[in-house]
C-alpha atoms as a PDB file:
ATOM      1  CA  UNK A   1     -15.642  -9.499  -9.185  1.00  0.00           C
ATOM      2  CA  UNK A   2     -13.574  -9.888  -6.166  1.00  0.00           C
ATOM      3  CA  UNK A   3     -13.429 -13.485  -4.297  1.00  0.00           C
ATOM      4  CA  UNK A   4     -15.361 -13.764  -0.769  1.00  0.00           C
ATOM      5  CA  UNK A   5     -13.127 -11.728   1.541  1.00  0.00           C
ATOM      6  CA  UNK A   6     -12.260 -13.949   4.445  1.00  0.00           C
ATOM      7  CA  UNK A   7     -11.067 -11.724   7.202  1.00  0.00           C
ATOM      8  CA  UNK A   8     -14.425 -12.285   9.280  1.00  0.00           C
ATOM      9  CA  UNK A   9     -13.926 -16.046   9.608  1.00  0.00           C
ATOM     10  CA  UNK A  10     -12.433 -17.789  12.264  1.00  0.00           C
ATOM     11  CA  UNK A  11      -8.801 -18.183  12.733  1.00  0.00           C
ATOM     12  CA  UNK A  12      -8.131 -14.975  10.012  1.00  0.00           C
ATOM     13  CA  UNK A  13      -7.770 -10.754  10.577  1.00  0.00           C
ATOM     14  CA  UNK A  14      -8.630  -7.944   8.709  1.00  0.00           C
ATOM     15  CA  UNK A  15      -5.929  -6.705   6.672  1.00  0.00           C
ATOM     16  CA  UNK A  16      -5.200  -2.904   5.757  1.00  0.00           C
ATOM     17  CA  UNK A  17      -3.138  -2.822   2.296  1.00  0.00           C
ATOM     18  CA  UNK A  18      -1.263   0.106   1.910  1.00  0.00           C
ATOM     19  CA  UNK A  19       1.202   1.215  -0.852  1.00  0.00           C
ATOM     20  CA  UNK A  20       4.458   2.079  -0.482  1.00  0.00           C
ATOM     21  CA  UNK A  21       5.824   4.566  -2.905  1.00  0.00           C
ATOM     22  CA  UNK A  22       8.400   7.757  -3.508  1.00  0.00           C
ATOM     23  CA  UNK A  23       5.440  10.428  -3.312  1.00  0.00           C
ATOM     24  CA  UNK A  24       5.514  12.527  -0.261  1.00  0.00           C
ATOM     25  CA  UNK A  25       1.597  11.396   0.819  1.00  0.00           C
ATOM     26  CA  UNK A  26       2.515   7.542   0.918  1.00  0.00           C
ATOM     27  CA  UNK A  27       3.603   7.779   5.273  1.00  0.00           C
ATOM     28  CA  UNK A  28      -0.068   9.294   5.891  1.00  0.00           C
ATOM     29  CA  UNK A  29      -1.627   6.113   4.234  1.00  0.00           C
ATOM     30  CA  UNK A  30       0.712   4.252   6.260  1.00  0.00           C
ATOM     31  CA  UNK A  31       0.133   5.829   9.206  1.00  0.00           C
ATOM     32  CA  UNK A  32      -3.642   5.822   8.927  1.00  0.00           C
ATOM     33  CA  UNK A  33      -3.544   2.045   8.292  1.00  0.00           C
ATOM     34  CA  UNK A  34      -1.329   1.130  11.152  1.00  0.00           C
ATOM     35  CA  UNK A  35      -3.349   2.859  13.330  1.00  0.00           C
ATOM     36  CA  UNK A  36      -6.751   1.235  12.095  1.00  0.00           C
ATOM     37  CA  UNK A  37      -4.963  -1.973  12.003  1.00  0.00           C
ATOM     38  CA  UNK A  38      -3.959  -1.701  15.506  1.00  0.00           C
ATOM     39  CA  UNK A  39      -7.189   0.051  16.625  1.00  0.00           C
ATOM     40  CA  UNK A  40      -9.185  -3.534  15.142  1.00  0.00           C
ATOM     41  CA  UNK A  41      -6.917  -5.613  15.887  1.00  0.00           C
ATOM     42  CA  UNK A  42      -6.465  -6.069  12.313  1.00  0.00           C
ATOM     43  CA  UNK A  43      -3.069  -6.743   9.854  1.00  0.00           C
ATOM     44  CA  UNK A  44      -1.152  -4.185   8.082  1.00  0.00           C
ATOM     45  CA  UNK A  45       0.208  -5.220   4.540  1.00  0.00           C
ATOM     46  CA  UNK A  46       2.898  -2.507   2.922  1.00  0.00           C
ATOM     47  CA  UNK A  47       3.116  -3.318  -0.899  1.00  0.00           C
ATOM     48  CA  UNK A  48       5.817  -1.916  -2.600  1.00  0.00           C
ATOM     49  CA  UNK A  49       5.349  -2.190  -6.674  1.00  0.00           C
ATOM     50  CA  UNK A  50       8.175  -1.888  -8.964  1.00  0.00           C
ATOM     51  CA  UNK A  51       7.673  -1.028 -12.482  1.00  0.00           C
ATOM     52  CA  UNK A  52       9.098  -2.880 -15.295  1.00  0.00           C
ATOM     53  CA  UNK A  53       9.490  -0.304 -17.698  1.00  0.00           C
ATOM     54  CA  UNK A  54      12.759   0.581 -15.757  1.00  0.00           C
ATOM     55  CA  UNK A  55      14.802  -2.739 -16.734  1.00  0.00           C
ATOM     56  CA  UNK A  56      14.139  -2.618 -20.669  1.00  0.00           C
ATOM     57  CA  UNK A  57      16.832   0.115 -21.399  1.00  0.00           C
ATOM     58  CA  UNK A  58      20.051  -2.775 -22.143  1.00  0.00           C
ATOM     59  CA  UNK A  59      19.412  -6.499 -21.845  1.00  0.00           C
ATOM     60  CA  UNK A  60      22.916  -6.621 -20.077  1.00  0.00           C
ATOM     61  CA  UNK A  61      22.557  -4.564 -17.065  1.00  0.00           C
ATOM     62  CA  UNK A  62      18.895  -5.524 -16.701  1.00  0.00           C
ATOM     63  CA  UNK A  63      19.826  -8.104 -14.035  1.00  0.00           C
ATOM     64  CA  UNK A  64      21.606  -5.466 -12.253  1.00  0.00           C
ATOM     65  CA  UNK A  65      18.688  -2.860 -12.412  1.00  0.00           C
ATOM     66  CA  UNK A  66      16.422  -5.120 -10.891  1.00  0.00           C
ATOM     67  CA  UNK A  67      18.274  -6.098  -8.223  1.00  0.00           C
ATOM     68  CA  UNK A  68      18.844  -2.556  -7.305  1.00  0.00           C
ATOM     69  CA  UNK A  69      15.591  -1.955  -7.762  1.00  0.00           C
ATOM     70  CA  UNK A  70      14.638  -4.753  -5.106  1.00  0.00           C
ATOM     71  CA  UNK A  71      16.997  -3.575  -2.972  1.00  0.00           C
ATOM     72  CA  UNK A  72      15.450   0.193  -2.902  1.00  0.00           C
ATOM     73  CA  UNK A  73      11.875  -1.371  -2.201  1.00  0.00           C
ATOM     74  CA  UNK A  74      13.447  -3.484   0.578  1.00  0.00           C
ATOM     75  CA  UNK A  75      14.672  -0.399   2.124  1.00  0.00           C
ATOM     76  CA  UNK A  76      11.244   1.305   1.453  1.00  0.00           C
ATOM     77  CA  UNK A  77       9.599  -1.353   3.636  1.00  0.00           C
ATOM     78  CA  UNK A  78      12.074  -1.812   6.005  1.00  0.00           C
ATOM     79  CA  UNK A  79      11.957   1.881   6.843  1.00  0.00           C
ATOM     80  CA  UNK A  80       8.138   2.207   6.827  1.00  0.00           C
ATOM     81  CA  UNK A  81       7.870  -1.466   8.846  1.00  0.00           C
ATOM     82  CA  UNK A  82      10.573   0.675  11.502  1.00  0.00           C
ATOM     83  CA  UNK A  83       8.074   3.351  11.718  1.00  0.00           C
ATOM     84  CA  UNK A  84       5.494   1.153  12.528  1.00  0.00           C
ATOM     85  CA  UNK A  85       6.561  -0.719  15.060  1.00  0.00           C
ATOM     86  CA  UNK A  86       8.239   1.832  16.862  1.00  0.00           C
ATOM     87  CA  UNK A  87       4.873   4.099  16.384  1.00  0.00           C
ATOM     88  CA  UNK A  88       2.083   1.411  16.996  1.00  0.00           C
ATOM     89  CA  UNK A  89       4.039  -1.730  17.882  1.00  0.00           C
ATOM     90  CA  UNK A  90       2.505  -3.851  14.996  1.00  0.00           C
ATOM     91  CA  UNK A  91       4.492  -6.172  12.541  1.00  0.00           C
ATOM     92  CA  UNK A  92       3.273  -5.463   9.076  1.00  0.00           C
ATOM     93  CA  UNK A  93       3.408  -7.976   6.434  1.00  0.00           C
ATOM     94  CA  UNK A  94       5.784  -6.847   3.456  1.00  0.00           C
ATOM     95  CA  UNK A  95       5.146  -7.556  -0.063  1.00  0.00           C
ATOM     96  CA  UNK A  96       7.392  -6.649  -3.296  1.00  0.00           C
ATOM     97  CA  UNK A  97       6.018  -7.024  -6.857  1.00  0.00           C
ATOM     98  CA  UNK A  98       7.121  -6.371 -10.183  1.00  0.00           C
ATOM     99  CA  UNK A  99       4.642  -4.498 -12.543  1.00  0.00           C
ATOM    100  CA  UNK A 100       1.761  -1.926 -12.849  1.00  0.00           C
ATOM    101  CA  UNK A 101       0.550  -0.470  -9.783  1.00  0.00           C
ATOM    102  CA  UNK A 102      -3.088  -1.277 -10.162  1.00  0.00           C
ATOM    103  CA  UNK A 103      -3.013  -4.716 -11.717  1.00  0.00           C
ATOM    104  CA  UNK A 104      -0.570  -5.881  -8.699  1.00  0.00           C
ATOM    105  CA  UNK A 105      -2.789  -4.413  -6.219  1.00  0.00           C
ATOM    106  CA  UNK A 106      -5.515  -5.829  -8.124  1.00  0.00           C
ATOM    107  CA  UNK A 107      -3.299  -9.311  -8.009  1.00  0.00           C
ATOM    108  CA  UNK A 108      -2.771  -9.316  -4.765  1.00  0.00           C
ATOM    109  CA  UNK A 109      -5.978  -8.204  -3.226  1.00  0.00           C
ATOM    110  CA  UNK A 110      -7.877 -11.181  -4.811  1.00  0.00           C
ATOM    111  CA  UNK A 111      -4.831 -13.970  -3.988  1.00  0.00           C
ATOM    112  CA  UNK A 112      -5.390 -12.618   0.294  1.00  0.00           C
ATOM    113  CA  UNK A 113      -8.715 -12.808   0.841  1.00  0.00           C
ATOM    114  CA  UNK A 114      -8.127 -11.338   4.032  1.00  0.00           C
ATOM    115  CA  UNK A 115      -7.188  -7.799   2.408  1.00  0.00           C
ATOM    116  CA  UNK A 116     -10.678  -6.201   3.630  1.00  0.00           C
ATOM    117  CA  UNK A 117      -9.896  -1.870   2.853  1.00  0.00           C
ATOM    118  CA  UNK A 118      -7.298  -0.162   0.378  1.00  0.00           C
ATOM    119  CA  UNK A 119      -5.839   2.986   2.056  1.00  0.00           C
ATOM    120  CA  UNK A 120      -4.487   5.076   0.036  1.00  0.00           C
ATOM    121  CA  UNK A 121      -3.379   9.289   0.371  1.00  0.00           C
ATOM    122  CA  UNK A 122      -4.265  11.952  -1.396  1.00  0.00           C
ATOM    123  CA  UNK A 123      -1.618  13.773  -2.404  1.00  0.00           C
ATOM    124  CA  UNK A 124      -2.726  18.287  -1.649  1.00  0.00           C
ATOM    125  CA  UNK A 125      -0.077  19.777  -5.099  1.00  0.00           C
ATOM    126  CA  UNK A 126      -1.690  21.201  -7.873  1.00  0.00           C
ATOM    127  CA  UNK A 127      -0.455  18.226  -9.566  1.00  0.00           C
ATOM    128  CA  UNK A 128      -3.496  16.187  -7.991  1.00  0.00           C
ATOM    129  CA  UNK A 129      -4.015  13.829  -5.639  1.00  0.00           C
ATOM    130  CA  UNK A 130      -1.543  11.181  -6.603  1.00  0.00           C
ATOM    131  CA  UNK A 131      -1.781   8.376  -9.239  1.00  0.00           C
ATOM    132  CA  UNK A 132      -3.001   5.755  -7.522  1.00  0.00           C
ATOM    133  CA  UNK A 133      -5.965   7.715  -6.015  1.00  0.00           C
ATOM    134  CA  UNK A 134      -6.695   8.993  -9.926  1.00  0.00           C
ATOM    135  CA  UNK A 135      -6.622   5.464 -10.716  1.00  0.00           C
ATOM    136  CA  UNK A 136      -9.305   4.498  -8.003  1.00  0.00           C
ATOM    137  CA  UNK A 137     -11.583   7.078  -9.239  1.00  0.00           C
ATOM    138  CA  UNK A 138     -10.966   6.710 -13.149  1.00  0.00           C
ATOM    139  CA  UNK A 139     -13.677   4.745 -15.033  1.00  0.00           C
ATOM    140  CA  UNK A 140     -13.217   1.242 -14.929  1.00  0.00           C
ATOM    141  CA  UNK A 141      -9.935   1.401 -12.629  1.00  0.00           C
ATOM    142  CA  UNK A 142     -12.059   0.357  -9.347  1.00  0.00           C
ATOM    143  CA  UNK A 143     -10.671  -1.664  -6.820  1.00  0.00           C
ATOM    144  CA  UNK A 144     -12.696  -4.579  -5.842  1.00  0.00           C
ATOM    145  CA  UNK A 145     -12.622  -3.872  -2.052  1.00  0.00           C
ATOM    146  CA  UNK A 146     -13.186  -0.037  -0.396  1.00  0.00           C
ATOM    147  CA  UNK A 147     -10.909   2.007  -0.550  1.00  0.00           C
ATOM    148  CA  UNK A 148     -10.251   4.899   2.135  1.00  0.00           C
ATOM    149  CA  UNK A 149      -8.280   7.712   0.515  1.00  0.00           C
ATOM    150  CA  UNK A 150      -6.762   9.898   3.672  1.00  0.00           C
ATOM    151  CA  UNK A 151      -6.159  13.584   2.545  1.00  0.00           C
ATOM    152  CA  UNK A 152      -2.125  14.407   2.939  1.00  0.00           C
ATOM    153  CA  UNK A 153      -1.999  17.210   5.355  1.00  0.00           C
ATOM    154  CA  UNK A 154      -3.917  15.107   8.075  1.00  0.00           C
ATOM    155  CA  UNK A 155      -1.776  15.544  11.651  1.00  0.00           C
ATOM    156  CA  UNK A 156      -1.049  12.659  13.325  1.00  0.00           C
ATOM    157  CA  UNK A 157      -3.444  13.758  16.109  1.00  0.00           C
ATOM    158  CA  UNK A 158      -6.054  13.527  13.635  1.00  0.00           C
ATOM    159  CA  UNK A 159      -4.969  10.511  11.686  1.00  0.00           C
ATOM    160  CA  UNK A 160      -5.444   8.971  15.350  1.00  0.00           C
ATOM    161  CA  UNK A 161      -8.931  10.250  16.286  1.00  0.00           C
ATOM    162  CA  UNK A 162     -10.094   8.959  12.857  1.00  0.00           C
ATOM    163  CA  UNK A 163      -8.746   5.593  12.664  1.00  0.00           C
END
């Protein structure tokens, strides 16, 4: 059960969550959800999750692991949040958190009750279409909100027309 989403009330927007990650389908979700956000008039949030399992190799350099991890999710935003305001002239709201994918998006869905749609990609490999979109449609793995999954090879043009 998800809390009462609040984007329709007064004085809040619509926000489209996104996720930022190293597969090659994560810029079509972004791009899909910029342009919806901008097309509503809506928010765009980029959520970048980093996974903990990295740090527990040596106690010692943990401390430095994370902070380079940090820093390579900072740079992940910064260079999607580039894109988008040079490509729709929105400022997205950035978000970094530490642990599994689906619990944080999970987390942070229910603490902004303004997230209203999940928009993820489908990745087109033989490998399938991507963890997070296996995740979505695995038993018991649903996200509380909807959830728009945008197929990989979409052009632009058509990512436009759509959203």
């Amino acid at each position: 059960m998800v809390s009462k989403r609040l984007s329709r009330e007064v004085g809040h927007r619509r926000k489209f969550l996104a996720i930022i990650d190293d597969t090659p389908e994560c810029e079509r979700a972004v791009a899909y959800a910029s342009k919806r956000a901008q097309h509503t008039s809506g928010v765009l949030v980029l959520l970048y999750v980093i996974e903990p399992d990295d740090f527990q190799h040596w106690l010692g350099v943990e401390k430095i692991m994370r902070e380079e991890a940090n820093a390579t999710a900072r740079g992940a935003l910064d260079g999607y949040a580039n894109k988008v305001r040079q490509s729709v002239g929105i400022e997205p709201e950035l978000v970094v958190r530490e642990g599994k994918p689906p619990e944080e998006i999970h987390k942070l869905i229910e603490e902004d009750q303004d997230i209203a749609i999940l928009v993820l990609a489908a990745g087109a490999g033989k490998e399938g279409p991507g963890p997070l979109v296996s995740a979505v449609a695995g038993r018991g793995a649903a996200f509380p909100i909807p959830v728009t999954v945008v197929p990989q090879n979409l052009s632009d043009e058509e990512i436009d027309s759509l959203a």
